[in-house]
C-alpha atoms as a PDB file:
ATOM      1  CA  UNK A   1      84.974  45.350 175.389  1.00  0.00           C
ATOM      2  CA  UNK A   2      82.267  46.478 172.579  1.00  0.00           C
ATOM      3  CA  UNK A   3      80.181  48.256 175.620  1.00  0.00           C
ATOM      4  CA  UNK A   4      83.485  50.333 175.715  1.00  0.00           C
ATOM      5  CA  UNK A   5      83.917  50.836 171.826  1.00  0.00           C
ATOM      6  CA  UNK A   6      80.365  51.807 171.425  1.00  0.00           C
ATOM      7  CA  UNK A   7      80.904  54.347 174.564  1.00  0.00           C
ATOM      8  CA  UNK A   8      83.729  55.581 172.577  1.00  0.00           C
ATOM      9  CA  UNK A   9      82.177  55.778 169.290  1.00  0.00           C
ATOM     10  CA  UNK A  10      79.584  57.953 171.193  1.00  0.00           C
ATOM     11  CA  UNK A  11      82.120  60.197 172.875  1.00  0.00           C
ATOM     12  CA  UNK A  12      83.028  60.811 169.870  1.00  0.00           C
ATOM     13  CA  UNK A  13      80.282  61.910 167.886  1.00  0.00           C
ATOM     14  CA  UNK A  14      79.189  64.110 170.775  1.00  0.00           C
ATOM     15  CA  UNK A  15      83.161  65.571 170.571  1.00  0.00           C
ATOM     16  CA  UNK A  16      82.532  66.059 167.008  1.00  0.00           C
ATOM     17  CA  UNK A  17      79.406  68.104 167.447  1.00  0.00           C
ATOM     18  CA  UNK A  18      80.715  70.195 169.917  1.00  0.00           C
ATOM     19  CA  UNK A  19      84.389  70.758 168.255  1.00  0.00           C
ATOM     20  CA  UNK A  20      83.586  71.076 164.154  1.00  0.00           C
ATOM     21  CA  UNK A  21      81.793  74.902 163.526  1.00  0.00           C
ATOM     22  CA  UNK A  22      79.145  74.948 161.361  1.00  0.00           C
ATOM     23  CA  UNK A  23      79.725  75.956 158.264  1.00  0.00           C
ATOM     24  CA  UNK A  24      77.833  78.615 156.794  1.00  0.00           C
ATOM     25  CA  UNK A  25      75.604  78.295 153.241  1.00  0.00           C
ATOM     26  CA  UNK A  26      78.271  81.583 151.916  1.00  0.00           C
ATOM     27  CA  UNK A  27      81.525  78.849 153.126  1.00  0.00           C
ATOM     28  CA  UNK A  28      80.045  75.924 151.477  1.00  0.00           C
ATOM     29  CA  UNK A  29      79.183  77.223 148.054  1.00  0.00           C
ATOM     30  CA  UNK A  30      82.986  78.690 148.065  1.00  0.00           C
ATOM     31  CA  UNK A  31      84.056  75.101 148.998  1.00  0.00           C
ATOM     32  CA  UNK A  32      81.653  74.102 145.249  1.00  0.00           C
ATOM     33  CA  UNK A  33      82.896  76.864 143.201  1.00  0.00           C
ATOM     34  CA  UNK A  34      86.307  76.149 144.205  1.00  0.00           C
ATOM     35  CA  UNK A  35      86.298  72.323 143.017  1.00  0.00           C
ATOM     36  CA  UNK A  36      84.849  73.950 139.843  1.00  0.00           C
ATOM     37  CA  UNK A  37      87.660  76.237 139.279  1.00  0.00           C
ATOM     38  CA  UNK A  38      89.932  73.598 140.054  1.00  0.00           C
ATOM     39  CA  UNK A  39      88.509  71.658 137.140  1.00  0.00           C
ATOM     40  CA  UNK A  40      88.739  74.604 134.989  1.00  0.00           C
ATOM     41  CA  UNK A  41      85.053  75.054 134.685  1.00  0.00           C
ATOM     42  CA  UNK A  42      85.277  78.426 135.386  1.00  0.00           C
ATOM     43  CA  UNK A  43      82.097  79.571 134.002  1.00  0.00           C
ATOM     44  CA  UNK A  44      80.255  77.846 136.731  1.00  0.00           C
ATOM     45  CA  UNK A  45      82.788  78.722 139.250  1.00  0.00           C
ATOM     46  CA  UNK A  46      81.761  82.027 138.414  1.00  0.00           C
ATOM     47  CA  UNK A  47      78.324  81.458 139.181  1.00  0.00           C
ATOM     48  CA  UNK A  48      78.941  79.700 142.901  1.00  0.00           C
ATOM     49  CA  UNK A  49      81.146  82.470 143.578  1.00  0.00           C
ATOM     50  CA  UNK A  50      78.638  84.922 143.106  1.00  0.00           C
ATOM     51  CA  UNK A  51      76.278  82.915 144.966  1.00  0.00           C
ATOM     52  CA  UNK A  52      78.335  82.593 147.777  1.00  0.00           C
ATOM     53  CA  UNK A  53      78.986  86.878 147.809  1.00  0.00           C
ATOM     54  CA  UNK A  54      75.056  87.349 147.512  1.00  0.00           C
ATOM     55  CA  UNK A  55      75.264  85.145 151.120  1.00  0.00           C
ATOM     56  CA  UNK A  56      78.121  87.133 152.531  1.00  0.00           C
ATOM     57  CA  UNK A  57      79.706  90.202 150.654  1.00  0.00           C
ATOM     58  CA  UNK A  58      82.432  89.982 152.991  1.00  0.00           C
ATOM     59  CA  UNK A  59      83.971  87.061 152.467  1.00  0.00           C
ATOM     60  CA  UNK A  60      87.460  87.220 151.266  1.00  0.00           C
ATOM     61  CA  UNK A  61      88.045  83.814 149.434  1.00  0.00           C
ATOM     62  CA  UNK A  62      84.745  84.277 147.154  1.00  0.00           C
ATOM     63  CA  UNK A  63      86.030  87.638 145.984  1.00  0.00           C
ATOM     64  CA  UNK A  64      89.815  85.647 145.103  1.00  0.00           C
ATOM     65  CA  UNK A  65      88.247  82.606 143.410  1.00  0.00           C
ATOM     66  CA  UNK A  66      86.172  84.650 141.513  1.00  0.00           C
ATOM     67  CA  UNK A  67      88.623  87.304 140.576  1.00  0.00           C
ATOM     68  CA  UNK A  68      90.706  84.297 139.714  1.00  0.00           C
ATOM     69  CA  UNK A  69      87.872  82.512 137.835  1.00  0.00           C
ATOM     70  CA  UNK A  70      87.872  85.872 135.462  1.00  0.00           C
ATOM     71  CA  UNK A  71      91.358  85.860 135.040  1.00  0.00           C
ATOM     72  CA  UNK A  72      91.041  82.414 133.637  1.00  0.00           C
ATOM     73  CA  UNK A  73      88.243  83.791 131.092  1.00  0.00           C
ATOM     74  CA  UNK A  74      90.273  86.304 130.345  1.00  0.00           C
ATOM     75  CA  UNK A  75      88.418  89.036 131.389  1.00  0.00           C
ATOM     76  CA  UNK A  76      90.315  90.894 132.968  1.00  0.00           C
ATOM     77  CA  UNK A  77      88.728  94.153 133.587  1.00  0.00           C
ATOM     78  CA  UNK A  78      85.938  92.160 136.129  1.00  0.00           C
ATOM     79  CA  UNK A  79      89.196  90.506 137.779  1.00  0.00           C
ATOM     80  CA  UNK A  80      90.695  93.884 138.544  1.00  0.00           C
ATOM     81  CA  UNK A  81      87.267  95.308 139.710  1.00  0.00           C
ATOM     82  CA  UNK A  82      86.742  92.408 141.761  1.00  0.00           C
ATOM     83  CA  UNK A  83      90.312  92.590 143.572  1.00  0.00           C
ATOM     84  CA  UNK A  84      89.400  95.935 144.448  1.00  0.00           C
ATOM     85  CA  UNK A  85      86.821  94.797 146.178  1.00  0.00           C
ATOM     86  CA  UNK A  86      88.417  92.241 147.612  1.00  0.00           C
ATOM     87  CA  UNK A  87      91.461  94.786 148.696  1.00  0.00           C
ATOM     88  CA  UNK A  88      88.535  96.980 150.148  1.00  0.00           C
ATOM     89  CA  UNK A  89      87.852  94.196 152.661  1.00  0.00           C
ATOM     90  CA  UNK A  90      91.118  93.020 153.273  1.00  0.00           C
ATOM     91  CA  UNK A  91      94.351  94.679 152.512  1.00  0.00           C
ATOM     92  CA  UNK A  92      96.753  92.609 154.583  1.00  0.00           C
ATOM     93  CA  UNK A  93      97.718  90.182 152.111  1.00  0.00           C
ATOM     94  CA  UNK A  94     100.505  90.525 149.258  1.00  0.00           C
ATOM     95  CA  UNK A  95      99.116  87.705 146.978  1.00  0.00           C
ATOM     96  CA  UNK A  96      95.850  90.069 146.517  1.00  0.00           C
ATOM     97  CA  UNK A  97      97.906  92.996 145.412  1.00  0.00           C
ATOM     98  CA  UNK A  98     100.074  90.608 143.312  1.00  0.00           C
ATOM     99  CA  UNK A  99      97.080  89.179 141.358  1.00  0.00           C
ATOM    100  CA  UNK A 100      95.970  93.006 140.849  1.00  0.00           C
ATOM    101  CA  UNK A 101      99.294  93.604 139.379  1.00  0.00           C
ATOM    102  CA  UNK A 102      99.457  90.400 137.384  1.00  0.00           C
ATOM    103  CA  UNK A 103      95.684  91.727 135.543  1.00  0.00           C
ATOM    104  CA  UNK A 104      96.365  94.833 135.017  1.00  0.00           C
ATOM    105  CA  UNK A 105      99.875  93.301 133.239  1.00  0.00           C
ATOM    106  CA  UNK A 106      97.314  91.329 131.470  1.00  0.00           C
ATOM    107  CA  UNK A 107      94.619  93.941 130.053  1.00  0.00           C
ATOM    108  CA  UNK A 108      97.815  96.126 129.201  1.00  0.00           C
ATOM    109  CA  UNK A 109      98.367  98.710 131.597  1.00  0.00           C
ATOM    110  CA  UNK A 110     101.788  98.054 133.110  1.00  0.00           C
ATOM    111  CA  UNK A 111     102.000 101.376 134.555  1.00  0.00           C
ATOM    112  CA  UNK A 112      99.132 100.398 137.082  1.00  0.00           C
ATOM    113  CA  UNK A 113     100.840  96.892 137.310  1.00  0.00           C
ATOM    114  CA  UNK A 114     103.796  98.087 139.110  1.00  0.00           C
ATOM    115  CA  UNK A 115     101.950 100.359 141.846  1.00  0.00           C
ATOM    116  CA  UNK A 116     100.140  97.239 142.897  1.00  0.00           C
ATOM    117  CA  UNK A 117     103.266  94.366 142.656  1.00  0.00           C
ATOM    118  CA  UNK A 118     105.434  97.110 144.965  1.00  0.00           C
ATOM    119  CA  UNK A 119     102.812  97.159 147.295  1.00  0.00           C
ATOM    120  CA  UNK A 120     103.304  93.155 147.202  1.00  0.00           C
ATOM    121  CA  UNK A 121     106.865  93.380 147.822  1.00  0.00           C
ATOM    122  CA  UNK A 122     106.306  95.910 150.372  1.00  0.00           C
ATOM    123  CA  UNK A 123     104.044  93.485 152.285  1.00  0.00           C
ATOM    124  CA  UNK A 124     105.963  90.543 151.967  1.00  0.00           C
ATOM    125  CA  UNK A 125     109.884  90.868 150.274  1.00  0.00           C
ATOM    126  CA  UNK A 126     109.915  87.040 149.695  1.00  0.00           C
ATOM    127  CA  UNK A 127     107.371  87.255 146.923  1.00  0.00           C
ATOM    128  CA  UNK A 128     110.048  86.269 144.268  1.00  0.00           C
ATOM    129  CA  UNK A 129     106.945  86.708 141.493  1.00  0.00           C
ATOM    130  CA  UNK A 130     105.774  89.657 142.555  1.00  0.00           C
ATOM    131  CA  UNK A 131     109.754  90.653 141.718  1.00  0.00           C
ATOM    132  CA  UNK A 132     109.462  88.941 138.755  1.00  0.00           C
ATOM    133  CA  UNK A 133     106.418  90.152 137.476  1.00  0.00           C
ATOM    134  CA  UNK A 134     107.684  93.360 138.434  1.00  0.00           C
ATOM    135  CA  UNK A 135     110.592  93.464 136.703  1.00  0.00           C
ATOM    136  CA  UNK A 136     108.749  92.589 133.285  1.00  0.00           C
ATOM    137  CA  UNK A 137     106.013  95.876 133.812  1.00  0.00           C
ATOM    138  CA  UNK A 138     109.800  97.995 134.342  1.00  0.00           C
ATOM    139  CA  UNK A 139     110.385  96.787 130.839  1.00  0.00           C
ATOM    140  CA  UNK A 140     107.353  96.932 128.996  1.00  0.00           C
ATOM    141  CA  UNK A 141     107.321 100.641 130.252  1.00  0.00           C
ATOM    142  CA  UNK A 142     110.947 101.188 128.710  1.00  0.00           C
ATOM    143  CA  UNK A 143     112.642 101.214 132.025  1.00  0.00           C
ATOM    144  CA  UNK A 144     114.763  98.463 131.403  1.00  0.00           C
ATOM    145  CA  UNK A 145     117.716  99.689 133.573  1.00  0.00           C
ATOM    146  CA  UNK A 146     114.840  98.907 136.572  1.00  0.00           C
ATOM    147  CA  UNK A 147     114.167  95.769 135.056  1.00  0.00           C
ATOM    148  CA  UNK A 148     117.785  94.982 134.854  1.00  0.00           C
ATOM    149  CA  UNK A 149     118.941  96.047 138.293  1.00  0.00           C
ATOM    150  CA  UNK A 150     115.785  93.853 139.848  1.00  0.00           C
ATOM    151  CA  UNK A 151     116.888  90.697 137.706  1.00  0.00           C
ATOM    152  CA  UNK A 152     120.859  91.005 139.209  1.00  0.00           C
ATOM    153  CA  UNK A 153     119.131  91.641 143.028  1.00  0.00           C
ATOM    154  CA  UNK A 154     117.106  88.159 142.395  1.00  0.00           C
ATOM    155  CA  UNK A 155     119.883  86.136 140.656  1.00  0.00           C
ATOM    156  CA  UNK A 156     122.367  87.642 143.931  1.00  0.00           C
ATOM    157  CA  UNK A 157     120.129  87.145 147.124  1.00  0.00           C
ATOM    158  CA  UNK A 158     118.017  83.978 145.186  1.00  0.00           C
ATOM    159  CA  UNK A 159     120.988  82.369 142.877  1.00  0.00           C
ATOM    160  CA  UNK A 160     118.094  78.830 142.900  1.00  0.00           C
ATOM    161  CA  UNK A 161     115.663  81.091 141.032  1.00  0.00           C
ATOM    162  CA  UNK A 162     115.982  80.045 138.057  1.00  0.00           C
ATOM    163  CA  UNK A 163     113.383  82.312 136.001  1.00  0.00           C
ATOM    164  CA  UNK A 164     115.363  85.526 137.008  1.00  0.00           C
ATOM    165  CA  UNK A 165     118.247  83.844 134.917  1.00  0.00           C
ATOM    166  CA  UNK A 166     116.139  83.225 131.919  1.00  0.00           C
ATOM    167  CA  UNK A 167     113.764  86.322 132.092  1.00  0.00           C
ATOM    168  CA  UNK A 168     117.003  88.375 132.181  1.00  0.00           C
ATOM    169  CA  UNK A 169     118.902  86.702 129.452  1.00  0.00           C
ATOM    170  CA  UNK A 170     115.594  86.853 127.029  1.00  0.00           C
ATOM    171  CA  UNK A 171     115.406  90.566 128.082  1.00  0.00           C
ATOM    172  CA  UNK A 172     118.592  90.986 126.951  1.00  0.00           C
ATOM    173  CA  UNK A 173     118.441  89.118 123.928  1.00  0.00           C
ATOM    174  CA  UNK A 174     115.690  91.171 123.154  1.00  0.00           C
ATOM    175  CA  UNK A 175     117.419  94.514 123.416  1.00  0.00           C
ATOM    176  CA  UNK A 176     120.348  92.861 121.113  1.00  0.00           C
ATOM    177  CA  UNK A 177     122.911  92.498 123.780  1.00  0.00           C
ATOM    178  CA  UNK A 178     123.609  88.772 122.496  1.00  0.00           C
ATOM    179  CA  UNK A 179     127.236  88.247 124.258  1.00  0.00           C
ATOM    180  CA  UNK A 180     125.313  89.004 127.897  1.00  0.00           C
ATOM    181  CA  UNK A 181     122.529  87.277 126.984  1.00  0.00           C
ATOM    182  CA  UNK A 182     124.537  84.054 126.517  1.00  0.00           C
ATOM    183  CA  UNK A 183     126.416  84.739 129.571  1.00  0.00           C
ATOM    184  CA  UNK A 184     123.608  84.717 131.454  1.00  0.00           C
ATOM    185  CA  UNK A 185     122.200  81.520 129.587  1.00  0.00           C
ATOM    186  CA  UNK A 186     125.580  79.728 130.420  1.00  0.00           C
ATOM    187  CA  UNK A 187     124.699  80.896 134.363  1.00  0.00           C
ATOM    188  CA  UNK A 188     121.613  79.120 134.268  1.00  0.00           C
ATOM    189  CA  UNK A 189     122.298  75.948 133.304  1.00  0.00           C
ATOM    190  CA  UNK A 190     125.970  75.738 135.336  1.00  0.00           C
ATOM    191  CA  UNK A 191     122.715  75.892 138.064  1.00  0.00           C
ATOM    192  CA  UNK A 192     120.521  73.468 135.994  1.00  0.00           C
ATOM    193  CA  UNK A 193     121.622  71.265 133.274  1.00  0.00           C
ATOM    194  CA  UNK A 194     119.025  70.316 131.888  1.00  0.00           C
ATOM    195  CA  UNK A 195     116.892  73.672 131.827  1.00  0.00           C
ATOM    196  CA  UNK A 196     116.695  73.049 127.541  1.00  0.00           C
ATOM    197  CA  UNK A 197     115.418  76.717 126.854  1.00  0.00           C
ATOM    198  CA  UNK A 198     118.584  77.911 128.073  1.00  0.00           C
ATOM    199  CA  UNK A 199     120.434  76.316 125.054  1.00  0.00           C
ATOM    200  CA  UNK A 200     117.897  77.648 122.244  1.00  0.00           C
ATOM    201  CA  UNK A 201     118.661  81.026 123.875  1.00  0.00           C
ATOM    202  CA  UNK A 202     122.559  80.133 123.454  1.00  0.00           C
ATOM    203  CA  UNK A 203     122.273  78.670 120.300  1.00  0.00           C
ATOM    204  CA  UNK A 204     119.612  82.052 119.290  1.00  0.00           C
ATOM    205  CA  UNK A 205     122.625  84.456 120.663  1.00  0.00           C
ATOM    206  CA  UNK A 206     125.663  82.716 119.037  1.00  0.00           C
ATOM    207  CA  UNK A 207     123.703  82.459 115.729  1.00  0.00           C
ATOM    208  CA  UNK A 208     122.844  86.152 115.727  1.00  0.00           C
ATOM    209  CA  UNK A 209     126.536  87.246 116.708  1.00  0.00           C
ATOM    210  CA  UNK A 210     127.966  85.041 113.300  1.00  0.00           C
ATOM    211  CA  UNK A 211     128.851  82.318 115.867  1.00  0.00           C
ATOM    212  CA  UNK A 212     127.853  79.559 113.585  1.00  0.00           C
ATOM    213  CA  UNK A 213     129.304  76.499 114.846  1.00  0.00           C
ATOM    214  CA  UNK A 214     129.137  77.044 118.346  1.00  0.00           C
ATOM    215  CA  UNK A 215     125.263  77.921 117.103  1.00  0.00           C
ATOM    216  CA  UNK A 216     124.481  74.947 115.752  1.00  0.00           C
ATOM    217  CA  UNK A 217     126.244  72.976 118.817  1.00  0.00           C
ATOM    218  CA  UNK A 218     123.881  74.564 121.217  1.00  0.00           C
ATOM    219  CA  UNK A 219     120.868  73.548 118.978  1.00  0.00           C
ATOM    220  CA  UNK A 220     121.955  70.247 118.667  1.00  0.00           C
ATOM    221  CA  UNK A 221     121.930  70.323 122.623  1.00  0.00           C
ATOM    222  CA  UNK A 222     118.545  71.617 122.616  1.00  0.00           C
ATOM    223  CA  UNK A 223     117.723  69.363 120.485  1.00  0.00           C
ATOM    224  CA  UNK A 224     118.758  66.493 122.566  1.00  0.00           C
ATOM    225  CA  UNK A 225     116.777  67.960 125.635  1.00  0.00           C
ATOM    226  CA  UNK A 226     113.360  68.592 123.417  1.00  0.00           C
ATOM    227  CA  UNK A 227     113.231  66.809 120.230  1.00  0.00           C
ATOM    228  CA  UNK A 228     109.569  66.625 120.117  1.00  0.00           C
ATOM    229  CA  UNK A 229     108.760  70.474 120.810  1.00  0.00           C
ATOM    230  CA  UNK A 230     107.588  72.530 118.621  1.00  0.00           C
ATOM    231  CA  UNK A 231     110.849  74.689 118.940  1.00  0.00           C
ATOM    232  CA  UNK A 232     112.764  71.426 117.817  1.00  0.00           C
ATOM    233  CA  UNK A 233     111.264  72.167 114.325  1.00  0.00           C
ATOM    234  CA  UNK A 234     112.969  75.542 114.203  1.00  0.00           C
ATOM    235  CA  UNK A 235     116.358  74.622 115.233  1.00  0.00           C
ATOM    236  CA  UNK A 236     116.438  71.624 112.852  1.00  0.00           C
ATOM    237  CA  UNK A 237     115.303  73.594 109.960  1.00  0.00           C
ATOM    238  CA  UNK A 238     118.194  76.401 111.306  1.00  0.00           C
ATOM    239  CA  UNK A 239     120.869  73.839 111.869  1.00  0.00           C
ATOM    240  CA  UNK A 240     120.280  72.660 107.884  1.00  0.00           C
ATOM    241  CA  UNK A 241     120.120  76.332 106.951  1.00  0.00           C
ATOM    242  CA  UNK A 242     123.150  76.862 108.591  1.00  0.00           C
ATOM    243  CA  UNK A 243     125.317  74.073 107.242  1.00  0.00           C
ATOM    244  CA  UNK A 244     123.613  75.107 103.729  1.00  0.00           C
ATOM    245  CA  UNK A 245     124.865  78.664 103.678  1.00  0.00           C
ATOM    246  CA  UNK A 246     128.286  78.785 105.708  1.00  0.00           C
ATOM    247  CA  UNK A 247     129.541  75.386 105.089  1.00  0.00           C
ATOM    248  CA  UNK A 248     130.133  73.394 101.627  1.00  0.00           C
ATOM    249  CA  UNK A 249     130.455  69.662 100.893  1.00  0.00           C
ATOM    250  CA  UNK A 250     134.401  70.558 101.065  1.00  0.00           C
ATOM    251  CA  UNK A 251     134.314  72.072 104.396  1.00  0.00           C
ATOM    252  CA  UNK A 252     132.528  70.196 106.476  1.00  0.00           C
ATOM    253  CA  UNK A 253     131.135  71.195 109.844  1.00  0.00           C
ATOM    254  CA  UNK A 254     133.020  70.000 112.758  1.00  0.00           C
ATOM    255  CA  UNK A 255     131.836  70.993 115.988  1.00  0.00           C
ATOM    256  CA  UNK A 256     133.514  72.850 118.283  1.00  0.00           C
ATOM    257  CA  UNK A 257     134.819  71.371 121.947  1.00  0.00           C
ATOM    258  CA  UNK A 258     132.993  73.291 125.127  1.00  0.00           C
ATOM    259  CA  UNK A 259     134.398  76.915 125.512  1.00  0.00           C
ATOM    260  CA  UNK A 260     135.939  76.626 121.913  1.00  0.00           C
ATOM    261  CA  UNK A 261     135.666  80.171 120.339  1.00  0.00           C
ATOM    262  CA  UNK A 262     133.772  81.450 123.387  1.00  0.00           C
ATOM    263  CA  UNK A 263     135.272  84.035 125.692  1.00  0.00           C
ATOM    264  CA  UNK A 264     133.418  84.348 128.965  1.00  0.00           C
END
C-alpha cells in the first residue's frame, strides 16, 4: 500500500511538470504588482508593472494594472496614455475602452469620454456602467435629453439596476425638476427599501417644492436608515430648521400618513 502511494505521489509530480507552463519572469512580476495594487500600494505596483512591460511590451494585463494603478494616483493623463497602448495591442475588449472613458471623465474631457464608453457598448451591450458612465459625460456636455433617454432605456430593459434610478432622479433634481425627481426616488425604493439615499433625495425634493411635512417625514426616514452619516447631520439640523420656521409651539407638526399630500 505505501509502495503504491509513493508511485502515485511520483506520477504526480512528473504530471505536474509536464501539465503546469512555465511562467515567464514578465507573468510573475504582474502576478507581484497585482497583490500590490490590491493592497492599494500603488506606487510600487507601478514600479512591478513597469518591470514586467520592460520584460514583455506586449503583455496586456501589465498595461491594465498599471493604467489602473495611475488611475488610483490620480494621474490620469499616464492612465489614458497607457490604455492607448494597451488598446494598440488589444482592442477586443470593452472593459479597456470603458476604463479609457472612465479617465478621460476623470481629467475632464467628457467629450472624449463618450467616443470611448460607445465603443464599450458597441463591443459588449451588457456593460450597464459603460451606460451609466455614459449617460453622466451626455450631461456634463449639456445633452441631458441623451442622458435622460439612456437612464429610461436602463431603468426599462434593467428595472434591478438600481443606480440608473438614483443617477436619474439626482440628474433631475439637479436641473430643478423636483416632482420627477421624487417620482423616480419613490421607484427606487418600491425596488429597494432600504436604499436610504433615496429618502434624502425625497425629503431634498419635497423640501424644495414647500412640501414641508412630507419633507421632514422623509428625513426622519433617512434618518432611521443612516443616523450616523455625515448626511444625518444635515437633515437633523433641516428637520429643526424646518419645525422652527413653518411650525409654532401652537401648531405643532404632525406627520403626514404615506401618500398624504403626494400625487403620483
Amino acid at each position: 500500500m505505501q509502495i503504491d502511494a509513493t508511485i502515485d505521489k511520483n506520477l504526480a509530480k512528473v504530471t505536474e511538470k509536464v501539465t503546469r507552463p512555465q511562467r515567464s519572469r514578465s507573468y510573475n512580476l504582474c502576478v507581484k504588482a497585482d497583490a500590490l495594487r490590491f493592497a492599494k500600494l500603488y506606487k510600487e505596483a507601478v514600479q512591478a508593472y513597469l518591470q514586467a512591460i520592460m520584460m514583455d511590451r506586449k503583455e496586456p494585463q501589465a498595461y491594465l494594472g498599471l493604467a489602473m494603478s495611475y488611475k488610483y494616483l490620480q494621474e490620469y493623463r499616464k492612465a489614458i496614455s497607457t490604455l492607448h497602448k494597451l488598446i494598440a495591442i488589444d482592442d477586443s475588449k470593452d472593459e479597456y475602452f470603458f476604463e479609457l472613458g472612465v479617465c478621460y471623465l476623470s481629467n475632464g474631457e467628457p467629450e472624449k469620454a463618450i467616443e470611448h464608453l460607445i465603443k464599450a457598448i458597441l463591443i459588449n451591450r451588457e456593460n450597464l456602467e459603460a451606460q451609466i458612465q455614459l449617460a453622466i459625460a451626455h450631461e456634463l456636455v449639456d445633452e441631458a435629453d441623451l442622458s435622460l433617454m439612456i437612464y429610461n432605456k436602463l431603468i426599462e430593459t434593467n428595472p434591478e439596476f438600481l443606480k440608473a434610478y438614483y443617477n436619474k432622479a439626482a440628474m433631475l433634481m439637479g436641473q430643478g425638476d423636483f416632482m420627477e425627481a421624487s417620482r423616480t426616488f419613490f421607484q427606487l425604493i418600491k425596488r429597494n427599501p432600504d436604499y436610504y439615499k433615496a429618502y434624502l433625495g425625497i425629503a431634498m425634493s419635497f423640501d424644495k417644492m414647500s412640501k414641508f411635512k412630507d419633507a421632514i417625514r422623509y428625513y426622519k426616514k433617512f434618518l432611521e436608515l443612516k443616523q450616523f452619516s455625515e448626511d444625518a447631520v444635515f437633515a437633523r439640523n433641516r428637520i429643526e430648521e424646518l419645525r422652527a420656521e413653518h411650525f409654532s409651539r401652537d401648531n405643532s407638526l404632525s406627520l403626514v400618513k404615506s401618500g398624504d399630500g403626494i400625487d403620483f
